[in-house]
C-alpha atoms as a PDB file:
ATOM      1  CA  UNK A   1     109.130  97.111  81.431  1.00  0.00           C
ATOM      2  CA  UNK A   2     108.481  97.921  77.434  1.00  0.00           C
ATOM      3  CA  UNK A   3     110.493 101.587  78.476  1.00  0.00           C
ATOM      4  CA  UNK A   4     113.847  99.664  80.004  1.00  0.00           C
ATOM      5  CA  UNK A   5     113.646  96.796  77.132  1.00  0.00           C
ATOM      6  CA  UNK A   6     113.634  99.900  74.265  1.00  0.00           C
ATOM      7  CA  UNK A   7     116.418 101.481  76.459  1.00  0.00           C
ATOM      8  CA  UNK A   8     118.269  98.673  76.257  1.00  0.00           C
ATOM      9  CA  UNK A   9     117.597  98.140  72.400  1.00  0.00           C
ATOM     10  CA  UNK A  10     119.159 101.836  71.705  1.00  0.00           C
ATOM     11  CA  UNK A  11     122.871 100.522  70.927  1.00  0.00           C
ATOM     12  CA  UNK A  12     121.218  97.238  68.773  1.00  0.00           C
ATOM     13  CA  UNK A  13     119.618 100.671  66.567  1.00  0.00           C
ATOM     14  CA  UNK A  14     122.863 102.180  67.121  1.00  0.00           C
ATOM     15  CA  UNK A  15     124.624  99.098  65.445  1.00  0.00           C
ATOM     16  CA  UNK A  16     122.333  98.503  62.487  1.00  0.00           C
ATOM     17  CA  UNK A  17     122.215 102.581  62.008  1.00  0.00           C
ATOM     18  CA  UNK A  18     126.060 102.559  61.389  1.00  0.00           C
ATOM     19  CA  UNK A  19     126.289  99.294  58.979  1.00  0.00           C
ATOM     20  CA  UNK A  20     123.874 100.585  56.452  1.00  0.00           C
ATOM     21  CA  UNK A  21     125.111 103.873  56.454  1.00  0.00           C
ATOM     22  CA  UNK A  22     128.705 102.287  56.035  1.00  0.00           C
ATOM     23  CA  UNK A  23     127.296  99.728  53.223  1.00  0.00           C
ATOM     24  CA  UNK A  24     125.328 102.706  51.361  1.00  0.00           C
ATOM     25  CA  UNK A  25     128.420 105.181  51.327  1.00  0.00           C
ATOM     26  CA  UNK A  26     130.205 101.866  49.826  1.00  0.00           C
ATOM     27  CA  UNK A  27     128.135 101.098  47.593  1.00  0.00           C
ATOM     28  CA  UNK A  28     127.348 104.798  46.225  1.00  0.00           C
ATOM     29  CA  UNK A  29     131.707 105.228  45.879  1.00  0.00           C
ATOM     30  CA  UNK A  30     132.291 102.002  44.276  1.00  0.00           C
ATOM     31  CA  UNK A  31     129.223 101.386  41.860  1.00  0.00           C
ATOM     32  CA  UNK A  32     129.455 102.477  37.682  1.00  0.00           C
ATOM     33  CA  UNK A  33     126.379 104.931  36.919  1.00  0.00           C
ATOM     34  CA  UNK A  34     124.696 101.623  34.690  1.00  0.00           C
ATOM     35  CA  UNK A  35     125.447  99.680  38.215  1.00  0.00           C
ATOM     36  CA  UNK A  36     122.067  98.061  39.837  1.00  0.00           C
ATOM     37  CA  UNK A  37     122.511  99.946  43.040  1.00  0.00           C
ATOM     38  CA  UNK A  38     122.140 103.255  40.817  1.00  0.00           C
ATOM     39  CA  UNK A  39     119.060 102.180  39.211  1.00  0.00           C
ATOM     40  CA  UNK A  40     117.724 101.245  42.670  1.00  0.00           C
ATOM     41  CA  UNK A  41     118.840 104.686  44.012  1.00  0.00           C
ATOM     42  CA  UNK A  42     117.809 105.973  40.822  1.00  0.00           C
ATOM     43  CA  UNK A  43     113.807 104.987  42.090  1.00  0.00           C
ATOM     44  CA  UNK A  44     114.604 105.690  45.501  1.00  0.00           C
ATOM     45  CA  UNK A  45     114.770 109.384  44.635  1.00  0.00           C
ATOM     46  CA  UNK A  46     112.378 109.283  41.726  1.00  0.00           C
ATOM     47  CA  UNK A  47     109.833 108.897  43.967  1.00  0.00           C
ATOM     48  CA  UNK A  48     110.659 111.420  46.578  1.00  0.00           C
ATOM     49  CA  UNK A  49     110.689 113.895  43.866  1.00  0.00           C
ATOM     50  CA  UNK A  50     107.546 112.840  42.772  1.00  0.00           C
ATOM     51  CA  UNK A  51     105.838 112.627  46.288  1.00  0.00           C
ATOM     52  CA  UNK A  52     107.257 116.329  46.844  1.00  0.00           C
ATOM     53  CA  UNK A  53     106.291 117.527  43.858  1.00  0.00           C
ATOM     54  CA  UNK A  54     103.008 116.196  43.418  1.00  0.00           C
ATOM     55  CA  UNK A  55     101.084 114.584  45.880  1.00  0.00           C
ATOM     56  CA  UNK A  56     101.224 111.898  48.545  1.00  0.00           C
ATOM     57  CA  UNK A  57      99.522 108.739  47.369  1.00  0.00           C
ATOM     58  CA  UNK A  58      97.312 108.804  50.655  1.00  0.00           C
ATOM     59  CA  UNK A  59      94.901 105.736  49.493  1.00  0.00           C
ATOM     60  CA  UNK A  60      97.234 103.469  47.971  1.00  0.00           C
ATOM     61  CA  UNK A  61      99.020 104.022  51.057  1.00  0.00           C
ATOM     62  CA  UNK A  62      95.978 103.355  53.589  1.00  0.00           C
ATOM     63  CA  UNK A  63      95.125 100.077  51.230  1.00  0.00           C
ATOM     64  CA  UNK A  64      98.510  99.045  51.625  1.00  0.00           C
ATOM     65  CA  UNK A  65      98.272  99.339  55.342  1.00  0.00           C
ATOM     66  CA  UNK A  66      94.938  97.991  56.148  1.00  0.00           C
ATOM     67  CA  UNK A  67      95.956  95.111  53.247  1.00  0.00           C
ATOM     68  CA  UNK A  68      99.184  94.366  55.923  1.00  0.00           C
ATOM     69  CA  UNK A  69      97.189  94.191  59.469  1.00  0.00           C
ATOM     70  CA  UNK A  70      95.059  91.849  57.932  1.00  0.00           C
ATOM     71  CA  UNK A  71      97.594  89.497  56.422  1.00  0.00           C
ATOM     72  CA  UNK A  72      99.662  89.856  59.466  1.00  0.00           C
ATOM     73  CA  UNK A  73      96.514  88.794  61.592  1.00  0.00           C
ATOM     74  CA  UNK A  74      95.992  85.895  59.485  1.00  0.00           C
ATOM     75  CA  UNK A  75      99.568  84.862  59.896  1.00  0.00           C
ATOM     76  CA  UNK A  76      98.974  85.443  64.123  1.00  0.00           C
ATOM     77  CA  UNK A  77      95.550  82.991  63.806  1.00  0.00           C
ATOM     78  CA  UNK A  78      93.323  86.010  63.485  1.00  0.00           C
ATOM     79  CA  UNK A  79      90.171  85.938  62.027  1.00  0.00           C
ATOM     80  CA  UNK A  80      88.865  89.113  60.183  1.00  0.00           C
ATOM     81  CA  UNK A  81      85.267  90.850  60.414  1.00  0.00           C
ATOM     82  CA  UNK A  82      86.087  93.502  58.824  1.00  0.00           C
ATOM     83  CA  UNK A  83      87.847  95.820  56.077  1.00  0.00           C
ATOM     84  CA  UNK A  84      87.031  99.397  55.340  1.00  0.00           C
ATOM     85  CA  UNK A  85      89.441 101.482  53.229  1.00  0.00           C
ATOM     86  CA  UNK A  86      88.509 104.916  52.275  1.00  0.00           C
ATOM     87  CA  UNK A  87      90.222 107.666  50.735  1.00  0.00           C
ATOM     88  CA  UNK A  88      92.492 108.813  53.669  1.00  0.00           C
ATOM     89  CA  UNK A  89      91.611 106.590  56.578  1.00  0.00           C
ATOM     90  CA  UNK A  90      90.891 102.922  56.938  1.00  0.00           C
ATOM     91  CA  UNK A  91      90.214 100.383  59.072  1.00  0.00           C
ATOM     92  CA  UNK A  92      90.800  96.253  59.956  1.00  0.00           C
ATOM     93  CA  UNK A  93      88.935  94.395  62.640  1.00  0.00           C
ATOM     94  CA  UNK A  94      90.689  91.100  63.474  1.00  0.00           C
ATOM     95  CA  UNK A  95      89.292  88.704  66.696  1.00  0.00           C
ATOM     96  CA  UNK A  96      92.511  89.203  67.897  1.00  0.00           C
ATOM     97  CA  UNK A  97      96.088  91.548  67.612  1.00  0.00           C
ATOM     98  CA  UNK A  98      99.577  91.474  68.936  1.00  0.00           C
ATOM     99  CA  UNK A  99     102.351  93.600  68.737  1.00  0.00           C
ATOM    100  CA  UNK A 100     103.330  91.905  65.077  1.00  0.00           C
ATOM    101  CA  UNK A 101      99.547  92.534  64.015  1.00  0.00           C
ATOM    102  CA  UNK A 102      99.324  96.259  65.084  1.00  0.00           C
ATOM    103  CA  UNK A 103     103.332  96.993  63.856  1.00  0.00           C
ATOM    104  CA  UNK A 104     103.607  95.084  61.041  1.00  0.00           C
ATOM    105  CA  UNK A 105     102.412  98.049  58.020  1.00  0.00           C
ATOM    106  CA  UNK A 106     105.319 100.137  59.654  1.00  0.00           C
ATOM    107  CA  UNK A 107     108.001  97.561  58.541  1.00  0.00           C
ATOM    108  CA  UNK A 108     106.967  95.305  55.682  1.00  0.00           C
ATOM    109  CA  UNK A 109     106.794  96.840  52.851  1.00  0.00           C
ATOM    110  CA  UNK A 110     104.026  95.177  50.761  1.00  0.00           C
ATOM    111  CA  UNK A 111     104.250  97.036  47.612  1.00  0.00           C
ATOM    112  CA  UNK A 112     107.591  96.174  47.654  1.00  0.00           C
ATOM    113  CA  UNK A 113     106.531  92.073  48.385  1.00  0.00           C
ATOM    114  CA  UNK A 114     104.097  92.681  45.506  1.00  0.00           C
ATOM    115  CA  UNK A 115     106.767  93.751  43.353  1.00  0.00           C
ATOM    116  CA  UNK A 116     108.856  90.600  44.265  1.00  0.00           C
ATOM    117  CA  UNK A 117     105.874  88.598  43.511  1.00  0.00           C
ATOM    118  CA  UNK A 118     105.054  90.262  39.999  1.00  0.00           C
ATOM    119  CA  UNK A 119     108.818  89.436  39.122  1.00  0.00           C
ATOM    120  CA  UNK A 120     108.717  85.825  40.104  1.00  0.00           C
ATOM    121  CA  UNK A 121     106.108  85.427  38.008  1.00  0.00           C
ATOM    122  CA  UNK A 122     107.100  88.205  34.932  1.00  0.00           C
ATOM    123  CA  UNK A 123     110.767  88.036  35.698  1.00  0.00           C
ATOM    124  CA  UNK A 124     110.854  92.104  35.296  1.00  0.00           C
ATOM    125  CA  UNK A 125     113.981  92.899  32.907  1.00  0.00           C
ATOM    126  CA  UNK A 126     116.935  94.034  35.864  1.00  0.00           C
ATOM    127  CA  UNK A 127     116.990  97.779  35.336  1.00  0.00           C
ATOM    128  CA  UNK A 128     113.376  98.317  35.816  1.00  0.00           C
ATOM    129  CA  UNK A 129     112.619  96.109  38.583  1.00  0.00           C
ATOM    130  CA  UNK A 130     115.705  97.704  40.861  1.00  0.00           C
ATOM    131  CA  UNK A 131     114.217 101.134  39.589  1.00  0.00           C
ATOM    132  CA  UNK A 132     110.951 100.246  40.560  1.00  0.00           C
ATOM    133  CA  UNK A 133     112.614  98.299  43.856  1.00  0.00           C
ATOM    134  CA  UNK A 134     114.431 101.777  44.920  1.00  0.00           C
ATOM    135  CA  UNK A 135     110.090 103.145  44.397  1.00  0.00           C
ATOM    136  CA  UNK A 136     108.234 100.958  46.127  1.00  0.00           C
ATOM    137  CA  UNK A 137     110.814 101.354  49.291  1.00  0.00           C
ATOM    138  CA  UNK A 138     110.752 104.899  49.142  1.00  0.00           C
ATOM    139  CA  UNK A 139     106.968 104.605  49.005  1.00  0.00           C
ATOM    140  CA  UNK A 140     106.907 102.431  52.131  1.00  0.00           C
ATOM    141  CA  UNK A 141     110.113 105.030  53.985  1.00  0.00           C
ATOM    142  CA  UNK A 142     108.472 108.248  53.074  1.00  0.00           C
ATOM    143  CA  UNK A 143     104.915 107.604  54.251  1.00  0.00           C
ATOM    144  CA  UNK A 144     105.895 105.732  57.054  1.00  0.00           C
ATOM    145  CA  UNK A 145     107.217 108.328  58.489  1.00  0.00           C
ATOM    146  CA  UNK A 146     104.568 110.629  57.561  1.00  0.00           C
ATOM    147  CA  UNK A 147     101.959 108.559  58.945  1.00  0.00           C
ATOM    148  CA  UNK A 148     104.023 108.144  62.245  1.00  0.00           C
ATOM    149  CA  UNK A 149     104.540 111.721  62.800  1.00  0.00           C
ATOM    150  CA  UNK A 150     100.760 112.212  62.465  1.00  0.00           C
ATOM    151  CA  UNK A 151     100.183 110.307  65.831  1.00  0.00           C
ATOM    152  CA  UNK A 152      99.236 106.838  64.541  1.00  0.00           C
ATOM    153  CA  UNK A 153      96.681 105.332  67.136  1.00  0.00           C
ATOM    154  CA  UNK A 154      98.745 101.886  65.912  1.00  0.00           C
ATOM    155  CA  UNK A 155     102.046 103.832  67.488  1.00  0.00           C
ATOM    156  CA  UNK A 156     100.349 104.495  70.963  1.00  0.00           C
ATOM    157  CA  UNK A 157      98.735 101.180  71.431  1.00  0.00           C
ATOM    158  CA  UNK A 158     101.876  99.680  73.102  1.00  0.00           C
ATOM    159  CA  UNK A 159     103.830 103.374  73.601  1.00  0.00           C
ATOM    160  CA  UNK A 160     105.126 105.214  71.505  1.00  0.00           C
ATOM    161  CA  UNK A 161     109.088 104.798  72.050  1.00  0.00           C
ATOM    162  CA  UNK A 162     108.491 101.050  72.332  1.00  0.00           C
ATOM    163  CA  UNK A 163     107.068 100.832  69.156  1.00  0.00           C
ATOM    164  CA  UNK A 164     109.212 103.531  67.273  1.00  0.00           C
ATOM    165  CA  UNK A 165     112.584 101.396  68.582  1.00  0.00           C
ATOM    166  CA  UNK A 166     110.756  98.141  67.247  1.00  0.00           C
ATOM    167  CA  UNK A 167     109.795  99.192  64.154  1.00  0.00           C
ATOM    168  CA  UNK A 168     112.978 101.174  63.371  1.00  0.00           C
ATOM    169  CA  UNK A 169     115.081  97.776  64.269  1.00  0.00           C
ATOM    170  CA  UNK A 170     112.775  95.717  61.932  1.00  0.00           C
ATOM    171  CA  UNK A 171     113.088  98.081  58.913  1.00  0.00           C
ATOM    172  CA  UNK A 172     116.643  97.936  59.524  1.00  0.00           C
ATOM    173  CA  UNK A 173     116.237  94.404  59.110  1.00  0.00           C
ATOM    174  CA  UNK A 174     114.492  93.748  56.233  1.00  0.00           C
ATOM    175  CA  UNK A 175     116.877  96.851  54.676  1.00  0.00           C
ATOM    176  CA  UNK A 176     119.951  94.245  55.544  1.00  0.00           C
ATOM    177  CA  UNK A 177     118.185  91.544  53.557  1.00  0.00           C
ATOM    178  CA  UNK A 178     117.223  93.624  50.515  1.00  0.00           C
ATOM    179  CA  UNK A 179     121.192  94.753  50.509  1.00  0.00           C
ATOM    180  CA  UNK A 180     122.221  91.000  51.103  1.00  0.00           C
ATOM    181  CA  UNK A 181     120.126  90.025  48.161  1.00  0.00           C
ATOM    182  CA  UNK A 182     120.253  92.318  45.514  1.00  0.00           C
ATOM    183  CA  UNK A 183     123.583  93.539  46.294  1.00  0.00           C
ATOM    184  CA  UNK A 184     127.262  92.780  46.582  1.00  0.00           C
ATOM    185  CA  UNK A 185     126.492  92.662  50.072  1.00  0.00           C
ATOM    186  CA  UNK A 186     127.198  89.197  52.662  1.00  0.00           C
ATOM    187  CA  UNK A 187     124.729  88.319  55.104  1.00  0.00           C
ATOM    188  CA  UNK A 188     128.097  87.770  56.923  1.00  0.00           C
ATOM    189  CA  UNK A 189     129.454  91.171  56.613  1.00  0.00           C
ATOM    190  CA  UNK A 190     125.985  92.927  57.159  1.00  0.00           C
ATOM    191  CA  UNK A 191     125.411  90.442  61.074  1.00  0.00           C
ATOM    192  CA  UNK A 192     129.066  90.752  61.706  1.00  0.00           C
ATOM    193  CA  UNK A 193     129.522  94.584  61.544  1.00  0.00           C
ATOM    194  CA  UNK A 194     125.940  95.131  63.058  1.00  0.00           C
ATOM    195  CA  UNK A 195     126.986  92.942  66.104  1.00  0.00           C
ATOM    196  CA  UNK A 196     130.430  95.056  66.108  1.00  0.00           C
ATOM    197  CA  UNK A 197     128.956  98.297  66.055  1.00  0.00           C
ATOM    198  CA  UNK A 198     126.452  98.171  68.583  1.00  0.00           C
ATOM    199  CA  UNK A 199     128.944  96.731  71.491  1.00  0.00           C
ATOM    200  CA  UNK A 200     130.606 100.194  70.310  1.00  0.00           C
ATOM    201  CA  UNK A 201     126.796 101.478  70.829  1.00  0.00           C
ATOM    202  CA  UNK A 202     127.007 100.081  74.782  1.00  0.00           C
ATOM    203  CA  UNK A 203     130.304 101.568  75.310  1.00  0.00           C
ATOM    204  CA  UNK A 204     129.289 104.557  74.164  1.00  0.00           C
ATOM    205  CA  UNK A 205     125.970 104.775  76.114  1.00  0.00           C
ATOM    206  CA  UNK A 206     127.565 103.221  79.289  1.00  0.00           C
ATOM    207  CA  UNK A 207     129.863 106.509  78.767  1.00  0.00           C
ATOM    208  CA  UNK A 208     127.458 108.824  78.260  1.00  0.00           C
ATOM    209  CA  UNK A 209     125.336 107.970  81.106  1.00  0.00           C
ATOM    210  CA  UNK A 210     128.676 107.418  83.075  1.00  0.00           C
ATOM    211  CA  UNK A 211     129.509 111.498  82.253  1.00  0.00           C
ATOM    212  CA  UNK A 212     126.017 112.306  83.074  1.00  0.00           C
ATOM    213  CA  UNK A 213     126.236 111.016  86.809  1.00  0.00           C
ATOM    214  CA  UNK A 214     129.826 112.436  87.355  1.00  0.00           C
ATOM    215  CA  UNK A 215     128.282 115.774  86.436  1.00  0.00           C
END
């Protein structure tokens, strides 16, 4: 059942793929170098350089992780009995989990939520805080996808291409609302495009598979 629902989620990642890739290539064409998208990009790729260059920031990371199951179990009604962070592993015990619980460090970035908070309170002059906006999402992209490809026990727990297609759609998701609220970007244009693009995603895999059986 989880297999045939991520099937059928394909074009949705399809749609959401195309938008921001549309909206980025806009946004990279149209903005001035001093523009706030360039000082976002500007972190974005600071701290890719910085990760390749120097190391992978393994326990901030795992903190960051652990830090995220537990919220999201407290969110979910959990209770928790116990959190163990060490230098590259960690750990979260919770009386109960759900998909939301055991996905959730895959698609909220909580650096990036700390950073939000920090300029609610601070109110972080522009130019650094998209800087260090374009960082902390980088952060959460980069070892994401490092973790994932290591075989994340988290990943497994309710399949692997389930949870990949889930947590792909929901980072596409909370991308859409960073772009809607930091950018010249409408919530309207971001749904309406999305919804656009993956009917073109159906069509598309309705073909393919149509080609496939002909063969």
């Amino acid at each position: 059942m989880r297999l045939l629902f991520s099937v059928a989620l394909i074009p949705l990642c399809y749609g959401f793929s195309r938008t921001i890739l549309e909206i980025v290539f806009r946004l990279n064409v149209s903005s001035e170098v001093d523009s706030p998208w360039m000082y976002f990009v500007a972190g974005f790729i600071s701290y890719l350089a910085l990760q390749a260059i120097f190391f992978k920031p393994v326990f901030m990371y795992v903190f960051g992780h652990e830090l995220t199951h537990a919220l999201a179990g407290i969110i979910s009604g959990s209770k928790i009995r116990a959190f163990n962070v060490k230098r590259d592993s960690g750990s979260v015990v919770l009386s109960d989990v759900n998909v939301f619980v055991t996905l959730a460090p895959y698609f909220i970035p909580i650096y990036t939520i700390v950073l939000l908070v920090a300029h609610a309170i601070f109110i972080i002059p522009r130019g650094y805080f998209l800087f260090l906006l374009g960082m902390t999402v980088s952060f959460h992209t980069a070892l994401n996808v490092f973790a994932i490809s290591q075989g994340q026990s988290d990943i497994r727990r309710y399949g692997r291409f389930f949870s990949i297609v889930v947590v792909y759609i929901a980072n596409c998701l909370v991308s859409g609302a960073l772009l809607c609220i930091f950018f010249p970007v409408s919530l309207t244009e971001f749904m309406k495009k999305s919804a656009n693009h993956s009917v073109e995603g159906v069509y598309l895999a309705w073909g393919l598979i149509t080609t496939i059986i002909q063969r």
